[in-house]
PDB file of N, CA and C in Angstrom:
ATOM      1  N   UNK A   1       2.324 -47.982 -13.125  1.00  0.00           N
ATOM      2  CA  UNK A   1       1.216 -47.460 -13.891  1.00  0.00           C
ATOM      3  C   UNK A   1       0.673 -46.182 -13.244  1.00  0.00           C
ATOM      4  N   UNK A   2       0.779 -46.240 -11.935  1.00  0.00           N
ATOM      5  CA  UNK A   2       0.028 -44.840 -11.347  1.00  0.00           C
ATOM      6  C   UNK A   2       1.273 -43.651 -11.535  1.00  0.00           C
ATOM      7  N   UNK A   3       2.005 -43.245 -11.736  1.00  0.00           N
ATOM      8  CA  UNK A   3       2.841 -42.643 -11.985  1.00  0.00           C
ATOM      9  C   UNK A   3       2.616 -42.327 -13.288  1.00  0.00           C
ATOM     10  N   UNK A   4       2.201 -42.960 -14.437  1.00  0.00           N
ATOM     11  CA  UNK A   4       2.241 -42.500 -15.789  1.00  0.00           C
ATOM     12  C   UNK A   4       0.845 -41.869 -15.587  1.00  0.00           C
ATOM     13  N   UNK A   5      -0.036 -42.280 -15.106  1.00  0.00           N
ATOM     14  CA  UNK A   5      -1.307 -41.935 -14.975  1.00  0.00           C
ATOM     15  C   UNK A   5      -1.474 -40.453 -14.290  1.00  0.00           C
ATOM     16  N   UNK A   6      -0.768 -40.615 -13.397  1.00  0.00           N
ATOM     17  CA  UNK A   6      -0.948 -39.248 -12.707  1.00  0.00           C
ATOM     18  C   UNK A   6      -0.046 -37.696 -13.478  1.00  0.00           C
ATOM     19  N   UNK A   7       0.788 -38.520 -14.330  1.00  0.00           N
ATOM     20  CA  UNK A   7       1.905 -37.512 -15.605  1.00  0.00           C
ATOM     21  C   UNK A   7       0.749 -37.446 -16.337  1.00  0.00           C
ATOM     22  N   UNK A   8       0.010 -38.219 -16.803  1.00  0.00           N
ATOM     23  CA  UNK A   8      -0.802 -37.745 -17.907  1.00  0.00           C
ATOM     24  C   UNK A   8      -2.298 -37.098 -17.464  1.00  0.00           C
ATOM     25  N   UNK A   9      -2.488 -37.266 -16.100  1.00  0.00           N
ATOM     26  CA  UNK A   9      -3.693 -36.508 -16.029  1.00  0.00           C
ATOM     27  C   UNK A   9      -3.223 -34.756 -15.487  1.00  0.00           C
ATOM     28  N   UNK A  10      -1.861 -34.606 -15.115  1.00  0.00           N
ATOM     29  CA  UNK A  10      -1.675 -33.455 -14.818  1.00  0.00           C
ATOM     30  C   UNK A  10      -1.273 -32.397 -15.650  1.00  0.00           C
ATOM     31  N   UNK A  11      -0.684 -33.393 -16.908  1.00  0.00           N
ATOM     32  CA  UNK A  11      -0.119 -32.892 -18.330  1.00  0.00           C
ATOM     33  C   UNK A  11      -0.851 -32.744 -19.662  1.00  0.00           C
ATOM     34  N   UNK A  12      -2.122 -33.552 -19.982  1.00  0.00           N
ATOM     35  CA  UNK A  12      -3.015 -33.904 -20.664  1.00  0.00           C
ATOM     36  C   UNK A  12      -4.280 -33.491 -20.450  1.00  0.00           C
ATOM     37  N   UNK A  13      -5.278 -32.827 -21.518  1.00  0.00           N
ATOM     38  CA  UNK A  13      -6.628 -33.467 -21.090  1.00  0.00           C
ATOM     39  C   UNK A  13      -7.125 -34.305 -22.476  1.00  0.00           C
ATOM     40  N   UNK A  14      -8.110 -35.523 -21.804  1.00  0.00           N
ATOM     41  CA  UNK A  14      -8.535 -36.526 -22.878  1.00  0.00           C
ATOM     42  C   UNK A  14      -8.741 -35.777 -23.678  1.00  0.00           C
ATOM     43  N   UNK A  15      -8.951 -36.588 -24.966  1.00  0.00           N
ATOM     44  CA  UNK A  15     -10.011 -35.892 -26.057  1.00  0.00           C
ATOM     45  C   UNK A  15     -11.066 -36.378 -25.589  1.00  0.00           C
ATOM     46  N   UNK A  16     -12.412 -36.133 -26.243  1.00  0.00           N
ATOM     47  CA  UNK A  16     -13.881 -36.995 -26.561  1.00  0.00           C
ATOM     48  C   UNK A  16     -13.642 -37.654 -27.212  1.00  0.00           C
ATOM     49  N   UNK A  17     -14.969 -38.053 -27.367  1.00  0.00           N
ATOM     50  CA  UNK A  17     -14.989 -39.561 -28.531  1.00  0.00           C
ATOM     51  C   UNK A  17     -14.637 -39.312 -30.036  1.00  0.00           C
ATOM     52  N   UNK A  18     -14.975 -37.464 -30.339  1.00  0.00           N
ATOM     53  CA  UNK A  18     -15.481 -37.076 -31.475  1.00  0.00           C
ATOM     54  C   UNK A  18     -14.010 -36.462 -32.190  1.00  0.00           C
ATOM     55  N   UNK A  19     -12.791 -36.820 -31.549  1.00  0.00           N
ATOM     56  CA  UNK A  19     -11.635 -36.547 -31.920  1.00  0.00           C
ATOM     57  C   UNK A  19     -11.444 -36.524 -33.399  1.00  0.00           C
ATOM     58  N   UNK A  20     -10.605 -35.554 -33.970  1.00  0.00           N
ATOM     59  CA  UNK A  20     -10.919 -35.727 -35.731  1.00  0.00           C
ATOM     60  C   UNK A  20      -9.084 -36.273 -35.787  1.00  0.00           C
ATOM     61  N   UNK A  21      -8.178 -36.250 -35.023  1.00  0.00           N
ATOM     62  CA  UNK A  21      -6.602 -36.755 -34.831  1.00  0.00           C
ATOM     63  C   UNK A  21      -6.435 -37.291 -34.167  1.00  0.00           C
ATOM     64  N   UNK A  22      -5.154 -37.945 -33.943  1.00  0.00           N
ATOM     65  CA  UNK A  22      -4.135 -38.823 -33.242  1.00  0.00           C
ATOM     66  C   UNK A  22      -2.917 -37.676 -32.840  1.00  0.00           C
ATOM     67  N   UNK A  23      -2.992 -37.565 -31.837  1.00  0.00           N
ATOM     68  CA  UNK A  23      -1.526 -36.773 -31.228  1.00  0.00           C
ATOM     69  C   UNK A  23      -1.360 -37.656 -30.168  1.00  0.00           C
ATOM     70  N   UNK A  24       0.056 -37.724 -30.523  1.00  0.00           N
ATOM     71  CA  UNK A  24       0.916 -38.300 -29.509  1.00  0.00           C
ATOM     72  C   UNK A  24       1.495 -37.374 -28.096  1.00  0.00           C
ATOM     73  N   UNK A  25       1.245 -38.136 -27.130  1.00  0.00           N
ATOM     74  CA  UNK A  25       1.695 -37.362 -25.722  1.00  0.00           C
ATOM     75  C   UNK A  25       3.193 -37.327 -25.934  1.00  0.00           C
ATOM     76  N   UNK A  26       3.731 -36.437 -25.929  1.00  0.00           N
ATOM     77  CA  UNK A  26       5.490 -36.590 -25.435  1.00  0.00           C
ATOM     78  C   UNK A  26       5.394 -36.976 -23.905  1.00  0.00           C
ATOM     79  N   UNK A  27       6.792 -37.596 -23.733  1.00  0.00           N
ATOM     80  CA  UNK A  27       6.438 -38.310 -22.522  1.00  0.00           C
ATOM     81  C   UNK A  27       8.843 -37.611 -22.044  1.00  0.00           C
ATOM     82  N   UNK A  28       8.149 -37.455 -20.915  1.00  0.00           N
ATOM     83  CA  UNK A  28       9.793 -37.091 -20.323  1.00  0.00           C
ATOM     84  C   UNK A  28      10.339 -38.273 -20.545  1.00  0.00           C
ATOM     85  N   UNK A  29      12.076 -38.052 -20.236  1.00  0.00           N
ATOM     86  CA  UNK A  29      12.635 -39.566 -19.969  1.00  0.00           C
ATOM     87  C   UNK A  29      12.430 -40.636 -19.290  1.00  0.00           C
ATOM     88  N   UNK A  30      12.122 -39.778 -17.787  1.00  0.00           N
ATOM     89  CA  UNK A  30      11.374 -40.056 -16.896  1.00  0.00           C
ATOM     90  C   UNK A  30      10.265 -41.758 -17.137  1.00  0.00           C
ATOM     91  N   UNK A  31       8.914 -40.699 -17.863  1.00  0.00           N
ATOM     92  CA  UNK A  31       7.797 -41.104 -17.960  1.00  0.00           C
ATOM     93  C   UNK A  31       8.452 -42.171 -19.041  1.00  0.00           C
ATOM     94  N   UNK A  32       9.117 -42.172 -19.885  1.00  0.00           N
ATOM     95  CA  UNK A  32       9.449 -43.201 -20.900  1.00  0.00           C
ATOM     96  C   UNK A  32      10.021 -44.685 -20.822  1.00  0.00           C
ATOM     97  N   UNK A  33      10.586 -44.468 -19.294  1.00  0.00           N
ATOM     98  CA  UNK A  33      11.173 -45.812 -18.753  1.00  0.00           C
ATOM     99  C   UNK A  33       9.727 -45.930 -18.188  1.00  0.00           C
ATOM    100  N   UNK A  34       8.845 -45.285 -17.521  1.00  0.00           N
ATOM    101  CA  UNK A  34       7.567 -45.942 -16.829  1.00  0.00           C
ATOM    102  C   UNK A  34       6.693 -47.048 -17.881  1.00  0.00           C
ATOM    103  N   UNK A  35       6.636 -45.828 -19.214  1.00  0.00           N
ATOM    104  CA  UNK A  35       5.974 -46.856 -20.406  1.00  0.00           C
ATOM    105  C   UNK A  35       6.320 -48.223 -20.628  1.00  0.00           C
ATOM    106  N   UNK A  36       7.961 -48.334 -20.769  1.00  0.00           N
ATOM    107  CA  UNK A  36       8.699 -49.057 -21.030  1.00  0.00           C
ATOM    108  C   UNK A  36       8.427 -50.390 -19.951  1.00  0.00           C
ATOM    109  N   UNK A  37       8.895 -50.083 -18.307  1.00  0.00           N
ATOM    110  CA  UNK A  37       8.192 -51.326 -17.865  1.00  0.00           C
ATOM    111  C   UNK A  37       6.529 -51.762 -17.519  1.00  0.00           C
ATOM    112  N   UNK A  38       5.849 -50.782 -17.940  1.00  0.00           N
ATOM    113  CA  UNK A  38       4.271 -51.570 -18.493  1.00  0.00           C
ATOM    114  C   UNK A  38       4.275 -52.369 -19.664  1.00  0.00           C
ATOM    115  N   UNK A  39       4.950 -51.798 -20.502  1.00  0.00           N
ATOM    116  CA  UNK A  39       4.884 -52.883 -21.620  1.00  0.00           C
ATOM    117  C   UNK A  39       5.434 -54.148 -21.364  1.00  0.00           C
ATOM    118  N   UNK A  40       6.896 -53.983 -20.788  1.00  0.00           N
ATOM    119  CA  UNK A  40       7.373 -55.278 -20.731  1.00  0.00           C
ATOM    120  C   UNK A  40       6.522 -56.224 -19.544  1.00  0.00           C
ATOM    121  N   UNK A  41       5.591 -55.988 -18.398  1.00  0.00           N
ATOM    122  CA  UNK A  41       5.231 -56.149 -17.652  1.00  0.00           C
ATOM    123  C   UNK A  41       3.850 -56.784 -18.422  1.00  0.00           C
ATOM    124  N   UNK A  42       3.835 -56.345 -19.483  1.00  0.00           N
ATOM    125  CA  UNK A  42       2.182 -56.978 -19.806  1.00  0.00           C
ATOM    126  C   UNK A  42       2.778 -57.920 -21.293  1.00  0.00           C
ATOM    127  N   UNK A  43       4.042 -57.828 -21.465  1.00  0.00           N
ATOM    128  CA  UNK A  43       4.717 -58.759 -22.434  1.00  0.00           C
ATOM    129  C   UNK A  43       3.992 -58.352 -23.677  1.00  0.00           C
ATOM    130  N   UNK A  44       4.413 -56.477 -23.875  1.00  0.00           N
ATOM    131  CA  UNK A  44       3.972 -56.627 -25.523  1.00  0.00           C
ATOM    132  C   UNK A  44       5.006 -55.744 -25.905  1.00  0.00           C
ATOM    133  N   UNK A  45       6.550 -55.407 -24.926  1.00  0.00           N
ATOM    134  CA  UNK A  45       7.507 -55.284 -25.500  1.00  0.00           C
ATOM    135  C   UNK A  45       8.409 -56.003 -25.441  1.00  0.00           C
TER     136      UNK A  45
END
């Protein structure tokens, strides 16, 4: 998790609350296996 965290705070900035969209982060290959075992790790893939 700290690895995706630290990709997305160096690559990203939040929105606010007052966001009017949904954009999706692209995520490297990398970062995509990280997603991949959080999900399976919290059993919602």
């Amino acid at each position: 998790m700290a690895k995706y965290e630290q990709y997305i705070n160096e690559n990203y900035t939040m929105p606010t609350e007052d966001m009017d969209h949904f954009e999706e982060w692209k995520k490297t290959p990398e970062m995509q296996k990280e997603v991949d075992i959080i999900l399976k790790e919290n059993h919602i893939s």
